[in-house]
N, C-alpha and C. Protein backbone atom coordinates (compact mmCIF):
# COMPACT_ATOMS: atom_id res chain seq x y z
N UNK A 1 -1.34 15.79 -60.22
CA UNK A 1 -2.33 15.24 -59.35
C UNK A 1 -1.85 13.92 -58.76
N UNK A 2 -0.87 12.88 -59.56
CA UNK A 2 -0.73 11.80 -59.52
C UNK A 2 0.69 12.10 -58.66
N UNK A 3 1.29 12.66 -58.17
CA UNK A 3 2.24 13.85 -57.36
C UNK A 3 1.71 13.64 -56.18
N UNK A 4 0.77 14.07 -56.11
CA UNK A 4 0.02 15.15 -54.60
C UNK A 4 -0.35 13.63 -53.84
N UNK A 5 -1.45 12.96 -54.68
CA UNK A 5 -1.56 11.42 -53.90
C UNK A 5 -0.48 10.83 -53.44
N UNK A 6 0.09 10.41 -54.26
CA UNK A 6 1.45 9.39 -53.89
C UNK A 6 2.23 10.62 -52.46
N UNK A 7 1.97 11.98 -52.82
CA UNK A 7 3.16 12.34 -51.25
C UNK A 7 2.02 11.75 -49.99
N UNK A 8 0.88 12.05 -50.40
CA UNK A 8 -0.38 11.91 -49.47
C UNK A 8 0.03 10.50 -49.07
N UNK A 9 -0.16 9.54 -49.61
CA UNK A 9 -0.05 8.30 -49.26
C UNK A 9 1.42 7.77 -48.78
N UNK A 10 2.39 8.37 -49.08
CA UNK A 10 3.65 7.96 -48.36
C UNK A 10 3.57 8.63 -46.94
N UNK A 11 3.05 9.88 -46.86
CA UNK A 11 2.97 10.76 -45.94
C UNK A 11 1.77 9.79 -45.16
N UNK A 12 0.93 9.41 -45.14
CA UNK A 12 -0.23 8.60 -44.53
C UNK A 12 0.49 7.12 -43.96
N UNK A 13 1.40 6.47 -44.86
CA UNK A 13 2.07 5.60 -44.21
C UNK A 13 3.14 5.50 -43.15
N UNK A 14 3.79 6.90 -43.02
CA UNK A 14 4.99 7.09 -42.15
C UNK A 14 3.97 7.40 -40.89
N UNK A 15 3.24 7.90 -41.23
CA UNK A 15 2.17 8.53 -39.71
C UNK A 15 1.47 7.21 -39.16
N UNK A 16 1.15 6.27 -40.08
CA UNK A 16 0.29 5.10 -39.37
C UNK A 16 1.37 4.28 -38.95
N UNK A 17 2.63 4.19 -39.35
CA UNK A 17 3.77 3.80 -38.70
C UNK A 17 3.94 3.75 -38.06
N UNK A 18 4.32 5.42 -37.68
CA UNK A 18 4.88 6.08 -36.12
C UNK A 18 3.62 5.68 -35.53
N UNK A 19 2.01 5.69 -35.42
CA UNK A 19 1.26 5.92 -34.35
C UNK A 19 1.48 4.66 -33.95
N UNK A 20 1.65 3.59 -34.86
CA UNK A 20 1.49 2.29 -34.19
C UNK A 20 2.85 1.96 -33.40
N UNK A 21 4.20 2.76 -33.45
CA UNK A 21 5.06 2.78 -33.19
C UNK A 21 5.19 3.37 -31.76
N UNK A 22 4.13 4.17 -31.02
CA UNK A 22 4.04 4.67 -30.21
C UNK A 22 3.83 3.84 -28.32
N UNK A 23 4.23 3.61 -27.78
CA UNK A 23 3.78 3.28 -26.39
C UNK A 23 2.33 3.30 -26.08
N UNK A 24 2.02 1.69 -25.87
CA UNK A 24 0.45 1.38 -25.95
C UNK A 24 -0.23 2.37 -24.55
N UNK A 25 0.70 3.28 -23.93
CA UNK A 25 0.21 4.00 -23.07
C UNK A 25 -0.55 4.93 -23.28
N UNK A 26 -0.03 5.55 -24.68
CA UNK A 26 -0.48 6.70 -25.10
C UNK A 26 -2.63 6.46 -25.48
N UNK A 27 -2.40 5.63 -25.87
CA UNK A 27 -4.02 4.72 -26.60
C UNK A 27 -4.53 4.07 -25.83
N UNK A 28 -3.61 3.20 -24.62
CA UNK A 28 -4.90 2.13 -24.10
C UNK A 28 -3.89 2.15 -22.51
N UNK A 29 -4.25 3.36 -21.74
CA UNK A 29 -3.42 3.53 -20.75
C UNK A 29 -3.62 2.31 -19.76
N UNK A 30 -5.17 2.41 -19.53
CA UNK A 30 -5.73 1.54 -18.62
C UNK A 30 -5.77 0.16 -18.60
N UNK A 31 -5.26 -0.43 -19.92
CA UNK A 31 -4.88 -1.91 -20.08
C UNK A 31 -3.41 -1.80 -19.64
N UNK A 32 -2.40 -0.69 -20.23
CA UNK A 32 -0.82 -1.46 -20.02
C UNK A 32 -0.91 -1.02 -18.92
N UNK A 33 -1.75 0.35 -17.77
CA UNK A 33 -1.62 -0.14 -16.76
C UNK A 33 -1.58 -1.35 -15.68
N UNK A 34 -2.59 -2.12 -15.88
CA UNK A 34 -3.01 -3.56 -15.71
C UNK A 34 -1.56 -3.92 -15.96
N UNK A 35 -1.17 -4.23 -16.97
CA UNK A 35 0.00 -5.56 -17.42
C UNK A 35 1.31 -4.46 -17.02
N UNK A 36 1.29 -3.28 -17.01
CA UNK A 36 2.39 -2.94 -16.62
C UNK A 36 3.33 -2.92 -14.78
N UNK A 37 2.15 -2.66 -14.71
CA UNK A 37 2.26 -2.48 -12.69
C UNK A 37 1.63 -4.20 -12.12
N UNK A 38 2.87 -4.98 -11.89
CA UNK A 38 2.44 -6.60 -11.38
C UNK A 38 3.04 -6.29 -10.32
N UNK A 39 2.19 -7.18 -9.30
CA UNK A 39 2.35 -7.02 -7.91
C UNK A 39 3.59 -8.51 -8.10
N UNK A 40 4.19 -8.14 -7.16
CA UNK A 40 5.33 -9.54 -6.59
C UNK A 40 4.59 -9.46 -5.39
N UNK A 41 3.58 -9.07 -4.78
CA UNK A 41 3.08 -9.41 -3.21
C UNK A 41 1.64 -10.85 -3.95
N UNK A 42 2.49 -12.15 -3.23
CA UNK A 42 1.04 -12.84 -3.23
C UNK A 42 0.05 -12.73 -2.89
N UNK A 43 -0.74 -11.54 -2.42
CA UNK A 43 -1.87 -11.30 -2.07
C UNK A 43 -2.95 -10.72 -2.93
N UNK A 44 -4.25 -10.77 -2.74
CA UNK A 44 -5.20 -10.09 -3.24
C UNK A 44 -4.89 -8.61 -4.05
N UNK A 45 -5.36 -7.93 -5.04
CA UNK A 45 -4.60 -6.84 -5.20
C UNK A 45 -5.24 -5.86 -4.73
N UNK A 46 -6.43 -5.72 -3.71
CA UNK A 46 -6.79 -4.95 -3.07
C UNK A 46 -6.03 -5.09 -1.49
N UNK A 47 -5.57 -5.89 -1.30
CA UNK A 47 -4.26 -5.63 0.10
C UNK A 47 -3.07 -5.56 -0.91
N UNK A 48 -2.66 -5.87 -1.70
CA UNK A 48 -1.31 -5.90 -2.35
C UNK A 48 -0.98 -4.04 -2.39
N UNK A 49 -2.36 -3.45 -3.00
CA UNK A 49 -2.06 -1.73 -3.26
C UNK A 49 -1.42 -1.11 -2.06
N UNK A 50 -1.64 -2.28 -1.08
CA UNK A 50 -1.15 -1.31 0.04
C UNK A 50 0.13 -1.11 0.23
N UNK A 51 0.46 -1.80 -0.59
CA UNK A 51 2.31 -1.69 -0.45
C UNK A 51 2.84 -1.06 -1.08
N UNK A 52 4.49 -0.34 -0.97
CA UNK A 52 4.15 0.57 -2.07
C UNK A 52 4.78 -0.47 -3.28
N UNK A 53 4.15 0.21 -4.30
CA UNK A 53 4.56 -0.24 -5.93
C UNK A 53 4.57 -2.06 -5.65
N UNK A 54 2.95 -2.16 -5.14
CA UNK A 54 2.82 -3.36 -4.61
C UNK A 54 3.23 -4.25 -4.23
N UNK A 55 4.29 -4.59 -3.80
CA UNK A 55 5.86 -5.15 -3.66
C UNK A 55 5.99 -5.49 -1.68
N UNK A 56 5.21 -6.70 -1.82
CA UNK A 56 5.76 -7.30 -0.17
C UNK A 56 6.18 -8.61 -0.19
N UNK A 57 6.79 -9.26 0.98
CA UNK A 57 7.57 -10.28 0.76
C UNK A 57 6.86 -11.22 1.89
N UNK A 58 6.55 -12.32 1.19
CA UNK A 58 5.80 -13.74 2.00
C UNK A 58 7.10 -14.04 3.63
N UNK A 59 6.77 -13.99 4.54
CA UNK A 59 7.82 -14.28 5.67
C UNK A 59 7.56 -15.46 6.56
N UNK A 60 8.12 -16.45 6.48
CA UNK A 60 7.00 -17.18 7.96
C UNK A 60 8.15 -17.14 9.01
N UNK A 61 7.90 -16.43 10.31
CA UNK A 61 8.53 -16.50 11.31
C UNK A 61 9.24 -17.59 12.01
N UNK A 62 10.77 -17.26 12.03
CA UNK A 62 11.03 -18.46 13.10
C UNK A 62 10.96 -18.70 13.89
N UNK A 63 10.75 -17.27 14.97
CA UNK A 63 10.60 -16.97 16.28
C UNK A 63 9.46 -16.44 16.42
N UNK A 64 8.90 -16.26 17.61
CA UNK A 64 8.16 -15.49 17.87
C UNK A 64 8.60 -14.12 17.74
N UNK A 65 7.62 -12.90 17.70
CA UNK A 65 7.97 -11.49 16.96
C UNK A 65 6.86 -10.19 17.19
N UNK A 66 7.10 -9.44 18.15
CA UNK A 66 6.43 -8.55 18.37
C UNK A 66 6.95 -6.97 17.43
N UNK A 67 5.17 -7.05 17.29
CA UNK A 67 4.81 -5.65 16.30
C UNK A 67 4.30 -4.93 17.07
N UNK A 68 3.45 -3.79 16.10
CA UNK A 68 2.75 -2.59 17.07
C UNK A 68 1.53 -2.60 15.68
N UNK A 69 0.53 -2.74 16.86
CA UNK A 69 -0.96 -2.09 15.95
C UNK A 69 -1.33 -0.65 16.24
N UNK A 70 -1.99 0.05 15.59
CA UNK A 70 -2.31 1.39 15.93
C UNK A 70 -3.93 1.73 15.84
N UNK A 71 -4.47 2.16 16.48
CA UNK A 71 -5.96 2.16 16.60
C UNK A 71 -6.60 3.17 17.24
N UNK A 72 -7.72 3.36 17.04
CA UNK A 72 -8.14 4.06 17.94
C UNK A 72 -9.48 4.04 18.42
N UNK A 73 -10.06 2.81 18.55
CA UNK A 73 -11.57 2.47 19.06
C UNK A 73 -11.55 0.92 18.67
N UNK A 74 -11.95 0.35 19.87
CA UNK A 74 -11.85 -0.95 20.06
C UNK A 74 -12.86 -1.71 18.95
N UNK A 75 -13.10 -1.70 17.96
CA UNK A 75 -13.92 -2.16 16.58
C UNK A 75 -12.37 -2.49 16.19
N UNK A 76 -11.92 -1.28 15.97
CA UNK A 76 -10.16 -1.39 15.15
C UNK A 76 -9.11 -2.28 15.82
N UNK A 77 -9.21 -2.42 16.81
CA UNK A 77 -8.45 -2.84 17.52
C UNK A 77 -7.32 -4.43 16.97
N UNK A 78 -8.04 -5.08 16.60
CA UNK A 78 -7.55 -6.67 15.82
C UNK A 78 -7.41 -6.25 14.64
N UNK A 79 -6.88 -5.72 13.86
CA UNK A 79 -6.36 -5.87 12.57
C UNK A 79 -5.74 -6.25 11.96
N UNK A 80 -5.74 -6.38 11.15
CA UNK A 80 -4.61 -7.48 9.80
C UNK A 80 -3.20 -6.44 9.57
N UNK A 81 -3.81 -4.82 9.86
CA UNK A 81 -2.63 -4.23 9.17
C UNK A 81 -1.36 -4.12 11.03
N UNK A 82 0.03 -4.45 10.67
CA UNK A 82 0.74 -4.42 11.91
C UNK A 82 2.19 -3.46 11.35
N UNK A 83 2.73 -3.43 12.69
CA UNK A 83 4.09 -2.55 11.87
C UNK A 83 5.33 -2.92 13.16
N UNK A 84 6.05 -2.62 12.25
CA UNK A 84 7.80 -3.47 13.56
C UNK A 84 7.65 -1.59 14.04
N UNK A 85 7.16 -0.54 13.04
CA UNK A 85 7.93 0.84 14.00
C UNK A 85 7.38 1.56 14.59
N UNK A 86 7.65 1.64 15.73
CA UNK A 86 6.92 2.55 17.08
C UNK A 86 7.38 3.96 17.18
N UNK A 87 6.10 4.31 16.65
CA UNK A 87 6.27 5.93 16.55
C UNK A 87 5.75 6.41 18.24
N UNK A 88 5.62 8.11 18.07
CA UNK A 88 6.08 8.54 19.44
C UNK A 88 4.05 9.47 19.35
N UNK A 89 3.69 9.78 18.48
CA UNK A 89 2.37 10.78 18.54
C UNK A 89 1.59 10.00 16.78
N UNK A 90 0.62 10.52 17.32
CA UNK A 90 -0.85 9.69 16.17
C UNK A 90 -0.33 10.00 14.80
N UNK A 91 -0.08 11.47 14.93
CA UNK A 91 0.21 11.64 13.30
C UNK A 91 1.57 11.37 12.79
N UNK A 92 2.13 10.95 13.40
CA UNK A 92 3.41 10.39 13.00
C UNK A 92 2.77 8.94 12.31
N UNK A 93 1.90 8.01 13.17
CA UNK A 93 1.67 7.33 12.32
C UNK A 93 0.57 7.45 11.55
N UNK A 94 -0.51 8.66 11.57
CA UNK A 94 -1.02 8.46 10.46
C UNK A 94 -0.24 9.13 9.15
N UNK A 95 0.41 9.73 8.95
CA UNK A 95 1.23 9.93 7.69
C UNK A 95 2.08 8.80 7.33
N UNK A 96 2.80 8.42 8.19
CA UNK A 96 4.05 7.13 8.13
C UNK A 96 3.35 5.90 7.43
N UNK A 97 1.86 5.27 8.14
CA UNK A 97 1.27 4.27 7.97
C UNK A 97 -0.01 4.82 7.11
N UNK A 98 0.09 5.98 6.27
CA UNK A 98 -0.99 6.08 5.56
C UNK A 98 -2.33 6.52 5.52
N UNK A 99 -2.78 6.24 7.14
CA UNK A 99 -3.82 6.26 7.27
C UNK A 99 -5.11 7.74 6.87
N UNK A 100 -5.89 7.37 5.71
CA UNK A 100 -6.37 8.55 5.56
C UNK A 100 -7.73 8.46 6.76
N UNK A 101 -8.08 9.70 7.13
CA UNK A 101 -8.40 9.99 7.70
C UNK A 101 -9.89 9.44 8.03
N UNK A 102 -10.60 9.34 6.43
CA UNK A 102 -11.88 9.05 6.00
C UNK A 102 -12.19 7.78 6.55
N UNK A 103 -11.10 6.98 6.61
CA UNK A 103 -11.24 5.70 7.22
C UNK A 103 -12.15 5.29 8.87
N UNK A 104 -11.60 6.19 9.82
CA UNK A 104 -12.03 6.77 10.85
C UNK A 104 -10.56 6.19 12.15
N UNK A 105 -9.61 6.07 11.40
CA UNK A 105 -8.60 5.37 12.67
C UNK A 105 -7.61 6.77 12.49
N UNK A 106 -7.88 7.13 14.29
CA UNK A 106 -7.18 8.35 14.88
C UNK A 106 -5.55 7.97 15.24
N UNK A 107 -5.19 6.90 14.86
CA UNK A 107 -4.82 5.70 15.73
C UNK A 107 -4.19 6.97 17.27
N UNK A 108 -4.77 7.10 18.08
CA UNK A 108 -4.67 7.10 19.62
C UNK A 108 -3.99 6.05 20.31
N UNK A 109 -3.76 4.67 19.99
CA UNK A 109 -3.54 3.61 20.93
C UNK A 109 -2.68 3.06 20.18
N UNK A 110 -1.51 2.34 21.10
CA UNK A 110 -0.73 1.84 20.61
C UNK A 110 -0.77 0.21 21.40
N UNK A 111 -0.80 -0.79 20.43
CA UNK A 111 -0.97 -2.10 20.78
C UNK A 111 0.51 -3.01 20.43
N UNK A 112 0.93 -3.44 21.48
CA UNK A 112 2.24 -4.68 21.39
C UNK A 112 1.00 -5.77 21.18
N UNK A 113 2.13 -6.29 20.06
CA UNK A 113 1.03 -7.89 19.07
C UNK A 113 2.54 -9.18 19.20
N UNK A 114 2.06 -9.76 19.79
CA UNK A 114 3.41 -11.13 19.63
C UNK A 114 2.47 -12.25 18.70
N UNK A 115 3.08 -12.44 17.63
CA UNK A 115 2.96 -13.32 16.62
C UNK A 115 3.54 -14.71 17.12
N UNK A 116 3.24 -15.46 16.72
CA UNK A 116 4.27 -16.74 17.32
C UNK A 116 5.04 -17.16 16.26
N UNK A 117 6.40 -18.51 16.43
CA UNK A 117 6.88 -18.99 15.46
C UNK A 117 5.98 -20.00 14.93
N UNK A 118 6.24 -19.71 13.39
CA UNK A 118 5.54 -20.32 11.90
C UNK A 118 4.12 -19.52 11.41
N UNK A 119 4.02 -18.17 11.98
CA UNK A 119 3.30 -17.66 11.25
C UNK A 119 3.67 -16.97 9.89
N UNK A 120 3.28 -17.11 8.90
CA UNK A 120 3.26 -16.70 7.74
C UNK A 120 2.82 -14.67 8.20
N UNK A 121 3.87 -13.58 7.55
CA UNK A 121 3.47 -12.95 7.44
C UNK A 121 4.26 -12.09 6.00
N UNK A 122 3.61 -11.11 5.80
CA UNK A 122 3.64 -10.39 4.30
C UNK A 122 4.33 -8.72 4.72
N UNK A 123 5.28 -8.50 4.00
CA UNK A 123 5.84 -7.37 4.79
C UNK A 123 6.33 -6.39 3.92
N UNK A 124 6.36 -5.25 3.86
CA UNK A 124 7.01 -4.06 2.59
C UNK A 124 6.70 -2.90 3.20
N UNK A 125 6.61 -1.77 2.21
CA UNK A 125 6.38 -0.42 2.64
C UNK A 125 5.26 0.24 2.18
N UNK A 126 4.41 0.99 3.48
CA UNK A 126 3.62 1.38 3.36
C UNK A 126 3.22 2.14 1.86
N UNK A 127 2.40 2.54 0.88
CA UNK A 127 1.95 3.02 0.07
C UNK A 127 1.55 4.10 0.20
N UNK A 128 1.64 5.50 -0.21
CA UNK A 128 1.26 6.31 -0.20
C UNK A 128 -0.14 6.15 -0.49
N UNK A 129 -1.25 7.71 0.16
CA UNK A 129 -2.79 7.51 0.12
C UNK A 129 -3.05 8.57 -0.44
N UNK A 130 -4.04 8.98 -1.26
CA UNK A 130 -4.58 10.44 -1.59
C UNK A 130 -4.89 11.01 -0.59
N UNK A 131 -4.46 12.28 -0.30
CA UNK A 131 -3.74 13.07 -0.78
C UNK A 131 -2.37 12.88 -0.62
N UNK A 132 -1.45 12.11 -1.26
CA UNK A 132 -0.20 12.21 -1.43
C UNK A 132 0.54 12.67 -0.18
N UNK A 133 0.69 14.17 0.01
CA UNK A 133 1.26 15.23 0.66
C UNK A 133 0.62 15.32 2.38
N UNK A 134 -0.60 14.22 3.18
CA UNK A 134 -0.74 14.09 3.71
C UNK A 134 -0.52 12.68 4.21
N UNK A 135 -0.74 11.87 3.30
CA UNK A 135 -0.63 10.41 3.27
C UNK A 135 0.49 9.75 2.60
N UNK A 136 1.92 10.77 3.14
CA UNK A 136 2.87 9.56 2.47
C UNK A 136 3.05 8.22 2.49
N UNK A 137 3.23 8.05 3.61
CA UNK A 137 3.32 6.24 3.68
C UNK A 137 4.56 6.48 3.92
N UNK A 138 5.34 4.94 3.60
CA UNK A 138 6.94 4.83 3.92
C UNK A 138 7.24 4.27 4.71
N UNK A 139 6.13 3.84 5.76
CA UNK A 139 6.48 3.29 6.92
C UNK A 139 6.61 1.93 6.76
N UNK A 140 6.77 1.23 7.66
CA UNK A 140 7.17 -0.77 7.82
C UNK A 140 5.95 -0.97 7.89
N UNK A 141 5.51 -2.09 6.57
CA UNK A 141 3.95 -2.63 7.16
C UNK A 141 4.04 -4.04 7.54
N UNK A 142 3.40 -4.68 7.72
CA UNK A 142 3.38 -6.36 8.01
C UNK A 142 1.76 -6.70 8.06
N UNK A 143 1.60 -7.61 7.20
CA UNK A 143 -0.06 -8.06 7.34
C UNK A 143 -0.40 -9.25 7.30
N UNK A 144 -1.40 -9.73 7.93
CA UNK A 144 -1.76 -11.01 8.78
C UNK A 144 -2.89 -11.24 7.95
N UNK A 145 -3.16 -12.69 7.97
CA UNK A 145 -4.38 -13.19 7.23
C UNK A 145 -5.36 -13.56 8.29
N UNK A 146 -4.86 -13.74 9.44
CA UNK A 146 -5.75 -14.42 10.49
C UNK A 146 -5.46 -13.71 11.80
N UNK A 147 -6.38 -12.80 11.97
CA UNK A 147 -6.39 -12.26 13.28
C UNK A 147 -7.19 -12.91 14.60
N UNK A 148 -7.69 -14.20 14.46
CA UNK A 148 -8.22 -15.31 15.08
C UNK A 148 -7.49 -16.34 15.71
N UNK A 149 -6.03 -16.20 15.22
CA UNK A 149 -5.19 -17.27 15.91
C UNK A 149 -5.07 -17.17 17.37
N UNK A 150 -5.32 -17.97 17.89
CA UNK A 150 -5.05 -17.88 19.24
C UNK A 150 -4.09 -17.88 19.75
N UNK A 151 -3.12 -18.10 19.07
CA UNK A 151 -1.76 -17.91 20.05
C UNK A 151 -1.11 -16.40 19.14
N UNK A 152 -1.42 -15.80 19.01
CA UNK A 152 -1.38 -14.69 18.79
C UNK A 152 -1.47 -13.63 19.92
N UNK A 153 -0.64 -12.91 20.55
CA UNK A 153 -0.80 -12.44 22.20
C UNK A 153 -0.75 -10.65 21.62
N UNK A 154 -2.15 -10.61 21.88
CA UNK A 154 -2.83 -9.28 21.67
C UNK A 154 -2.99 -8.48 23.39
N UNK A 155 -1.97 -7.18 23.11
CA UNK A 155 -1.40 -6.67 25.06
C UNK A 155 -2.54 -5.35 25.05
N UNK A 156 -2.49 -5.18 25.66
CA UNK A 156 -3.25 -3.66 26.24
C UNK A 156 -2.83 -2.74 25.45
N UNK A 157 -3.79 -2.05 24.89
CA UNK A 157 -3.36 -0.73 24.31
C UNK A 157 -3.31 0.03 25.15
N UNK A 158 -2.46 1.23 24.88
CA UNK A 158 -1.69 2.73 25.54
C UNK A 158 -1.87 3.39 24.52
N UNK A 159 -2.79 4.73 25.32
CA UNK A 159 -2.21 5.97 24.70
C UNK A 159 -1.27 6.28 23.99
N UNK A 160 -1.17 6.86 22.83
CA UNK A 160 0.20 7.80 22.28
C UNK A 160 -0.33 9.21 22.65
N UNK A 161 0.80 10.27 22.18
CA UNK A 161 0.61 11.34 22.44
C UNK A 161 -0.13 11.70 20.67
N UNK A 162 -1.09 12.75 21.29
CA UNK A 162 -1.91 12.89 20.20
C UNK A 162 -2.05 14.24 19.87
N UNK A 163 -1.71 14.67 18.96
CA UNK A 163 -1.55 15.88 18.20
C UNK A 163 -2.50 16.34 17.07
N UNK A 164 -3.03 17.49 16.95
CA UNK A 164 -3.80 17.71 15.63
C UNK A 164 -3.84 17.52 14.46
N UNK A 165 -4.19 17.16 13.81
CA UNK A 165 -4.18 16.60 12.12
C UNK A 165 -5.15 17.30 11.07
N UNK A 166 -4.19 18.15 10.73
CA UNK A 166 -5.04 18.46 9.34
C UNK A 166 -4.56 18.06 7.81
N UNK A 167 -5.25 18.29 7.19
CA UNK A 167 -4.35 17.68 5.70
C UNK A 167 -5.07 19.17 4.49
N UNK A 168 -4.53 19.67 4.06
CA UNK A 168 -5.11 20.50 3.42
C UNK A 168 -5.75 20.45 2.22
C-alpha cells in the first residue's frame, strides 16, 4: 500500500512539474497574448492593429510628400488612413488596404494628399481583416493624426475603375 502512494505521489509531482513547465499559453492565452504581441507603433492600440503585427514607424517629413486616399463618399473623404500606392480598380485596394466591406468605403475615388515638410507621420503594412482571404492587407499604409492642418493640400478626387466585390 505504502508502494502504490509513494508511485502516486512521485507520479503527481512529475505531472505538477511538467504542467507548470508548460507555455503560459496553454492556461492563460489571453494574458500572454497581451504581453506577448507589443506594438513598436507609438500609437493607440486600436490604430496600432492596423498595422500588420502592429509594427509602424514614427516619420516626420522633410519634404513635402504626396499620398493617395481612397474613398468613396464625401463623409470619407479626409481621413487619417493614406497610402504612397496607387492602385488601378477599387478592389485592388480594397483587398491591398484591407478595407472590409462592413465599414461602407467602396473606395471609388482616388484622392492626391500633399502633406507638407515636418509633418509627423506613422507608416507600415497594412494588416490583414476578417475574413483573411478577402482582406489581406499588405499594402503601404501611412496615418495622420490631424486631418485639420491646413497646409495639408487635399486635390480632387477621380474615379478608379470599379469592379465587383465579393468575399465569400
Amino acid at each position: 500500500m505504502k508502494l502504490k502512494s509513494v508511485s502516486v505521489g512521485i507520479g503527481l509531482s512529475i505531472l505538477s512539474f511538467s504542467v507548470s513547465s508548460f507555455p503560459r499559453t496553454i492556461f492563460n492565452s489571453s494574458r500572454v497574448f497581451a504581453e506577448e504581441v507589443s506594438s513598436s507603433c507609438p500609437l493607440p492600440s486600436d490604430i496600432a492593429v492596423t498595422f500588420l503585427n502592429s509594427k509602424c514607424e514614427e516619420v516626420k517629413l522633410k519634404q513635402p510628400q504626396t499620398f493617395y486616399r481612397y474613398y468613396s463618399s464625401s463623409e470619407n473623404r479626409y481621413g487619417r488612413y493614406l497610402t504612397t500606392d496607387k492602385y488601378e480598380t477599387n478592389v485592388e485596394v480594397i483587398r491591398n488596404l484591407a478595407l472590409n466591406q462592413l465599414w461602407g468605403n467602396k473606395a471609388t475615388m482616388i484622392q492626391p494628399v500633399t502633406l507638407p515638410a515636418g509633418t509627423t507621420v506613422y507608416q507600415g503594412i497594412v494588416a490583414p481583416q476578417t475574413p483573411t482571404q478577402c482582406y489581406p492587407g499588405g499594402g503601404q499604409q501611412t496615418f495622420i493624426k490631424d486631418t485639420r492642418d491646413p497646409k495639408i493640400e487635399w486635390a480632387e478626387g477621380q474615379n478608379i475603375v470599379q469592379q465587383d466585390f465579393s468575399c465569400p
